[in-house]
Protein backbone atom coordinates (compact mmCIF):
# COMPACT_ATOMS: atom_id res chain seq x y z
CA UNK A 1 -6.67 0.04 61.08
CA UNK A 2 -3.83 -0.55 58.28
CA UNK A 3 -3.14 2.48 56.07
CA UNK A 4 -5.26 0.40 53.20
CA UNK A 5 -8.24 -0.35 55.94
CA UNK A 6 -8.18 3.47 56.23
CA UNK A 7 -9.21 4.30 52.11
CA UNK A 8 -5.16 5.06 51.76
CA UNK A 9 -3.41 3.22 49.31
CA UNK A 10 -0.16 3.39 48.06
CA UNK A 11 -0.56 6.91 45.79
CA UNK A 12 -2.80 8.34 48.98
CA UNK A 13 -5.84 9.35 49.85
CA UNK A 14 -8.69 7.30 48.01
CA UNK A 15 -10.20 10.98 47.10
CA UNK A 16 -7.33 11.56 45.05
CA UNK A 17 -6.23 8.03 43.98
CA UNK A 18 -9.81 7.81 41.57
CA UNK A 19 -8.61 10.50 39.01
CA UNK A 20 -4.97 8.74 39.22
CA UNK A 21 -6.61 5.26 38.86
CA UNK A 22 -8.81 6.61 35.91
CA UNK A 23 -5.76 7.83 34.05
CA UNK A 24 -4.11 4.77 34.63
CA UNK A 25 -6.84 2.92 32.75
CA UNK A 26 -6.41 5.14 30.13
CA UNK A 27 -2.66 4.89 29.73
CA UNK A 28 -2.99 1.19 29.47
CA UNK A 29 -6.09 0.85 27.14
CA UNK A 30 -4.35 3.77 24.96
CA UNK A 31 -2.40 0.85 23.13
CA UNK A 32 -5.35 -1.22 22.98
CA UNK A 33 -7.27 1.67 21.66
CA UNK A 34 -4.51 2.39 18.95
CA UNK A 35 -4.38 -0.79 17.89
CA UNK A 36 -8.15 -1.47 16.63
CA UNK A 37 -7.88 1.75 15.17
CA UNK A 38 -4.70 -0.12 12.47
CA UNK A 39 -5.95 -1.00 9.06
CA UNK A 40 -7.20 -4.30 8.22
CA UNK A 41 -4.17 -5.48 6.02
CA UNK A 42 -5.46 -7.48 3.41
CA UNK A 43 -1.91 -8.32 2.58
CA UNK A 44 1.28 -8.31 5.26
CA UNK A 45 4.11 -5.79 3.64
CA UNK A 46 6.48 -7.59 1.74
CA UNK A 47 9.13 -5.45 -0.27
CA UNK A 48 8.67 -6.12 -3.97
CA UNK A 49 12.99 -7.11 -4.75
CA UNK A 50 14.83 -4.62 -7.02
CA UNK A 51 15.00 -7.07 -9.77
CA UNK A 52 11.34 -7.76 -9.69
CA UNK A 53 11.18 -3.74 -10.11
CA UNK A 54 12.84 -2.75 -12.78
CA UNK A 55 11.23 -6.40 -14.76
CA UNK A 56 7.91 -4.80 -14.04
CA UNK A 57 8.65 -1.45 -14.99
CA UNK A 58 10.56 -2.67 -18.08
CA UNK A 59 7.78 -5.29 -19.62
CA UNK A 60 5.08 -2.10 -18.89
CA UNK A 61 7.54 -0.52 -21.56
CA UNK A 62 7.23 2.75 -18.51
CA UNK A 63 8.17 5.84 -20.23
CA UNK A 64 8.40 9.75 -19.25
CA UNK A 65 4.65 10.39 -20.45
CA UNK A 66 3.34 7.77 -17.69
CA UNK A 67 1.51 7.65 -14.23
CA UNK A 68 2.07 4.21 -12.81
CA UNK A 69 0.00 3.57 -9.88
CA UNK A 70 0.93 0.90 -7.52
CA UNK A 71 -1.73 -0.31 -5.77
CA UNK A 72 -0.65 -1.54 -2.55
CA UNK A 73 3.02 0.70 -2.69
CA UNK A 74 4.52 -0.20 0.74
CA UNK A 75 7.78 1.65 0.92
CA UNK A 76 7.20 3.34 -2.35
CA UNK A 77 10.38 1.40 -4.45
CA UNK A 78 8.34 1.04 -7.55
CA UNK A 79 6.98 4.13 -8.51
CA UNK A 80 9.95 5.89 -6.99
CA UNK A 81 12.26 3.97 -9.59
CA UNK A 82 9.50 4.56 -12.25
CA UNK A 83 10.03 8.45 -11.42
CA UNK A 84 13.55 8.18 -11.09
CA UNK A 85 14.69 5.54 -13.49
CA UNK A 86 12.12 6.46 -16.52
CA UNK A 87 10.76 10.04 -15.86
CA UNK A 88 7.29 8.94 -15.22
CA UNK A 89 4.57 10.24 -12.50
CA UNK A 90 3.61 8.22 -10.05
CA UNK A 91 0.52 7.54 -7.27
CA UNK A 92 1.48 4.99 -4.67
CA UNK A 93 -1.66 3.97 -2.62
CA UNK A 94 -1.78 1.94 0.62
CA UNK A 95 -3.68 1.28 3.38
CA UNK A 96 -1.19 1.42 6.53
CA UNK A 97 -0.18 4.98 7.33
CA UNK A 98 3.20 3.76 8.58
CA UNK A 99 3.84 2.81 4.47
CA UNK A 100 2.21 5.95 3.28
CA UNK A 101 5.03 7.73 5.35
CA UNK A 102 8.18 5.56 4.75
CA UNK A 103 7.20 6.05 0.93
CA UNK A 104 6.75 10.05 1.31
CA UNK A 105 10.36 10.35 3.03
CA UNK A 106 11.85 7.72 0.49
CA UNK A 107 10.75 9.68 -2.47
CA UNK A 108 12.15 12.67 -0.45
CA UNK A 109 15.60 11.07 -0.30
CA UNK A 110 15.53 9.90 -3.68
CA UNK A 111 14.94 13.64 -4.94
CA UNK A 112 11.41 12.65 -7.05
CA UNK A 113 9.38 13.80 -4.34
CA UNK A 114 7.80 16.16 -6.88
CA UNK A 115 7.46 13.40 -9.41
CA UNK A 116 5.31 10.28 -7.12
CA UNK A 117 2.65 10.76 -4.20
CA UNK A 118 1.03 8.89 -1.72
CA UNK A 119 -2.47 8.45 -1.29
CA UNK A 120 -4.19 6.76 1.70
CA UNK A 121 -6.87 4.57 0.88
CA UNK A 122 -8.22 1.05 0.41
CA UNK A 123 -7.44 0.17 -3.07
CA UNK A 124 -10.93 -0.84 -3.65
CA UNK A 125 -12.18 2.57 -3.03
CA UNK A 126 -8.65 4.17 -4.85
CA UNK A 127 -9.73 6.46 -8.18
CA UNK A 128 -7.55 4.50 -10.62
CA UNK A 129 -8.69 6.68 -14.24
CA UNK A 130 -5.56 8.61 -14.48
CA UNK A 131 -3.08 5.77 -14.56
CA UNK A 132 -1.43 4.45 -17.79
CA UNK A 133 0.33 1.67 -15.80
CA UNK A 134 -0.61 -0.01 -12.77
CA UNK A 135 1.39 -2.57 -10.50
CA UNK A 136 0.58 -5.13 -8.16
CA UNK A 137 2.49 -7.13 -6.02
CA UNK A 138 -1.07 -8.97 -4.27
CA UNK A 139 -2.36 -12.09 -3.57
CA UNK A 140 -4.29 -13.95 -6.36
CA UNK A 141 -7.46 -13.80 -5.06
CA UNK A 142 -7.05 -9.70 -4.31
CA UNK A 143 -6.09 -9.42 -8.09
CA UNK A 144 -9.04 -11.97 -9.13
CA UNK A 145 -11.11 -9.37 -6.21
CA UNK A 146 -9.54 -6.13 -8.82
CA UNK A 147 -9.75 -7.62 -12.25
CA UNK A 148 -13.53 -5.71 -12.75
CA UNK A 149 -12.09 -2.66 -11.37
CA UNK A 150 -9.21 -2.55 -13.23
CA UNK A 151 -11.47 -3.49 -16.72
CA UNK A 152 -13.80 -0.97 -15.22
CA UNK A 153 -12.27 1.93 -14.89
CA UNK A 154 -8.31 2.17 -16.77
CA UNK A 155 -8.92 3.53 -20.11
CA UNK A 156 -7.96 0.88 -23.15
CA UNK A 157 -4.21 0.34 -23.84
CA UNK A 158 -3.52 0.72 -19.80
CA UNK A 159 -0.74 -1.84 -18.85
CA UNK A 160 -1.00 -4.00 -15.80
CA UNK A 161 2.04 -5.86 -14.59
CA UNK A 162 1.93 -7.77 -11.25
CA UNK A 163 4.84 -9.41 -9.46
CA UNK A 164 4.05 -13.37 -8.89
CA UNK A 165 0.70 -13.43 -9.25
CA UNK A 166 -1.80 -14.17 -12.02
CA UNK A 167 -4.89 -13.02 -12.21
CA UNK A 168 -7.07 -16.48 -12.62
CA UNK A 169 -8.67 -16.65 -16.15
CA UNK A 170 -7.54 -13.91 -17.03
CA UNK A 171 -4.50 -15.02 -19.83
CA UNK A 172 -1.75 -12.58 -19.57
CA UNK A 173 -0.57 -11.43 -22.57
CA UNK A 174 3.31 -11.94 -21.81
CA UNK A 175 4.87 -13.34 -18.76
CA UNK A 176 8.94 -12.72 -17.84
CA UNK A 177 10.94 -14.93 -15.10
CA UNK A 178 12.63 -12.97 -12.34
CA UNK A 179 14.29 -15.20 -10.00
CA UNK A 180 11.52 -18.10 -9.37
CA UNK A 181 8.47 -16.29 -9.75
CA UNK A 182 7.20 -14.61 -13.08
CA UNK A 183 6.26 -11.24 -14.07
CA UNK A 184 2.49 -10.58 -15.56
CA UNK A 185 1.62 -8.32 -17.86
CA UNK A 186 -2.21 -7.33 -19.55
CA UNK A 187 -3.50 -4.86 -21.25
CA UNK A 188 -6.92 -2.93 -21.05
CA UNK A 189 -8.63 -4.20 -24.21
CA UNK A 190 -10.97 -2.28 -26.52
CA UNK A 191 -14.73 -1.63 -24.98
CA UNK A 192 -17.30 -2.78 -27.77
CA UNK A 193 -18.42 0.14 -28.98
């Protein structure tokens, strides 16, 4: 009988080669594994560019007393220049873990790592209250999807700018060119009382 005939194989004895075999599976469904467990992206990663930046920041009219939150923050750039370039607070939130991370060690190298944070979460789900600004850089129908969050929950007089996307029906209340695409801005309005 060949070695194989014989329950050897090329690792040994068949006794020994299940545990092997068993870790083997393991090792190759690991990436498999890993890779359900990514976030749904609703929206690929797509750096917002520097000009685009400071337009946003500059038509919110961002100032020292601040918190912009970015919903959807990628690397971090925006409220990293609003913490570095106007003395504001800032909240990045994102999905992907890998962003939550490159924005944590950005802030880090850009010394406002005590000024911005990074939050984790599906900005559906994110607590928005505490921002006076928030930024966008989405898809139109994800800011059509937000528009009764944002009326919802941001406190009258909040600014909203988003980077080449409207928001539908929603008229903004002054637009800026950067480049070929256009800078938003709106503004929480008075609740009825």
């Amino acid at each position: 009988m060949s070695p194989v005939g014989r329950g050897r194989g090329w690792w040994g004895p068949r006794v020994r080669s299940a545990p092997l075999v068993g870790l083997l599976f393991v090792l190759i469904g690991l990436p498999a594994h890993a890779q359900s467990q990514a976030p749904s992206l609703d929206v690929p990663f797509v750096p917002t560019p520097a000009e685009a930046v400071s337009a946003m920041l500059k038509l919110a009219g961002v100032k020292q007393d601040d918190v912009v939150y970015d919903l959807g923050s990628g690397d971090g750039r925006i409220v990293i220049a609003a913490a570095r370039q106007h003395g504001a607070r800032g909240v990045g939130i994102d999905i992907d873990p890998a962003r939550i991370a490159e924005g944590e060690r950005n802030a880090r190298a850009e010394g406002v790592a005590n000024r911005v944070r990074f939050v984790r979460q599906d900005l559906f789900d994110a607590d928005i209250r505490d921002a006076t600004v928030v930024t966008l850089y989405l898809l139109p129908r994800l800011n059509q999807r937000l528009r009764p969050k944002l009326l919802a929950e941001l406190k009258p007089g909040t600014r909203i700018v988003s980077y080449g996307f409207d928001m539908g029906d929603w008229v903004p209340e002054r637009s800026v060119e950067v480049g070929s695409s256009a800078v938003h801005l709106w503004v929480i309005p008075r609740r009825p009382e």
